[in-house]
Protein backbone atom coordinates (compact mmCIF):
# COMPACT_ATOMS: atom_id res chain seq x y z
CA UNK A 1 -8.79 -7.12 24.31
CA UNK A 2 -6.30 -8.67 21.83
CA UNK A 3 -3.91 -7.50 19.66
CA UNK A 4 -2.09 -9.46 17.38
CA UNK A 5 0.64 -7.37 14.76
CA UNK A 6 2.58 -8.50 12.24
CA UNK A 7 6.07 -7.23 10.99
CA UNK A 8 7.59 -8.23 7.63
CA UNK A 9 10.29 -6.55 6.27
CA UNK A 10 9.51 -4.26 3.46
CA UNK A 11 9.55 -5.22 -0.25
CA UNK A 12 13.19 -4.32 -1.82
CA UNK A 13 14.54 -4.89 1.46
CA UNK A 14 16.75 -8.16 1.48
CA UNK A 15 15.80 -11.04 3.68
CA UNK A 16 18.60 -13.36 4.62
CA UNK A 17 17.03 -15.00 6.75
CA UNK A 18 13.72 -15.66 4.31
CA UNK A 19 16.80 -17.13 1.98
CA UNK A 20 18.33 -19.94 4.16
CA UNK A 21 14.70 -20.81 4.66
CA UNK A 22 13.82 -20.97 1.08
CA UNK A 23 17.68 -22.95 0.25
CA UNK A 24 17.39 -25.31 3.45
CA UNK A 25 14.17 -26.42 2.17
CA UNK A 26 15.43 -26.96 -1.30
CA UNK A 27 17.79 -29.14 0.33
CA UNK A 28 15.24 -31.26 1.80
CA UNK A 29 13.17 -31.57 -1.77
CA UNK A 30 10.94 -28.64 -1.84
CA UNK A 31 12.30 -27.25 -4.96
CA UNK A 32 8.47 -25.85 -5.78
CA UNK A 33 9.50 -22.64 -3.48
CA UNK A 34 10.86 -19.89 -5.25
CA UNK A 35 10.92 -17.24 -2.32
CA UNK A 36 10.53 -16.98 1.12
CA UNK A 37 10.00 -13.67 3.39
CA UNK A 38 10.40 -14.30 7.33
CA UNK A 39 8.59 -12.05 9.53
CA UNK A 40 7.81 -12.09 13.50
CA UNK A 41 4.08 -12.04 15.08
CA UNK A 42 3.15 -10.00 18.66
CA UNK A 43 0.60 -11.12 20.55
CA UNK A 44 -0.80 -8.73 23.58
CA UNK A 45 -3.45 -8.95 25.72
CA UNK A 46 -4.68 -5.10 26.35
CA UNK A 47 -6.71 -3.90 29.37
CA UNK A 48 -8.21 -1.49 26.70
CA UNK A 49 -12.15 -2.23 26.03
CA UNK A 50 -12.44 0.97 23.41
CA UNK A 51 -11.17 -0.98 19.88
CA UNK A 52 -10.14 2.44 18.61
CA UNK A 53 -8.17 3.46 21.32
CA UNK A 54 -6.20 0.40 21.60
CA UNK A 55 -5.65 0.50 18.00
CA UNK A 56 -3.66 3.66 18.85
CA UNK A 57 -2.11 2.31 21.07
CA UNK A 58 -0.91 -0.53 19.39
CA UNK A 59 0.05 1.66 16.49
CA UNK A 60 2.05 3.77 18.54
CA UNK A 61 3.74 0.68 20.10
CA UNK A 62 4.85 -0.28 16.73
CA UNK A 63 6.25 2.92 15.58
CA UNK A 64 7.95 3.40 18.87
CA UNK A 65 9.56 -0.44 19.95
CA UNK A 66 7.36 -3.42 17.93
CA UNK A 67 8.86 -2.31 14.37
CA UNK A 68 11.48 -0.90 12.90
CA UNK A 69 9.55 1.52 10.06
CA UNK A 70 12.35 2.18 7.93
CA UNK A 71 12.67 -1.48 6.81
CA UNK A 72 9.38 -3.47 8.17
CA UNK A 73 6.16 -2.57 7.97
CA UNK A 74 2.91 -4.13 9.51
CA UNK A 75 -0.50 -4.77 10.28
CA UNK A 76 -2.39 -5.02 13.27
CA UNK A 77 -5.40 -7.21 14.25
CA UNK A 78 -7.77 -6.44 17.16
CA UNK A 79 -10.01 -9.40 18.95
């Protein structure tokens, strides 16, 4: 089974990176963007065949290594 999770940082938490993204592409012309929020994607591939059981283990993943909770939060997709 897959897993693919996504971790953003929270809202109210300040994104520097999301920023240089959002001012280098105003330098190059794309003036249209008025914010930008960076984030990472995890891809595993799970020996688990049970959907909820790798869910919890994904989840627990995430609370443990994958995210940082105090200041990202994020999802999880099983396929």
């Amino acid at each position: 089974m897959k897993a693919r999770v996504h971790v953003m940082l929270k809202n109210g938490v300040l994104d520097p990176q999301g920023e240089a993204v959002r001012h280098a592409l105003g330098s190059l012309g794309f003036d249209g963007v008025s914010g930008v929020r960076q984030g990472k994607v995890i891809d595993l591939d799970l020996t688990e065949t049970d959907a909820d059981k790798a869910r919890a283990s994904v989840t627990e993943m995430c609370e443990k290594l994958l995210a940082n909770t105090v200041i990202e939060s994020y999802t999880i997709e099983l396929g």
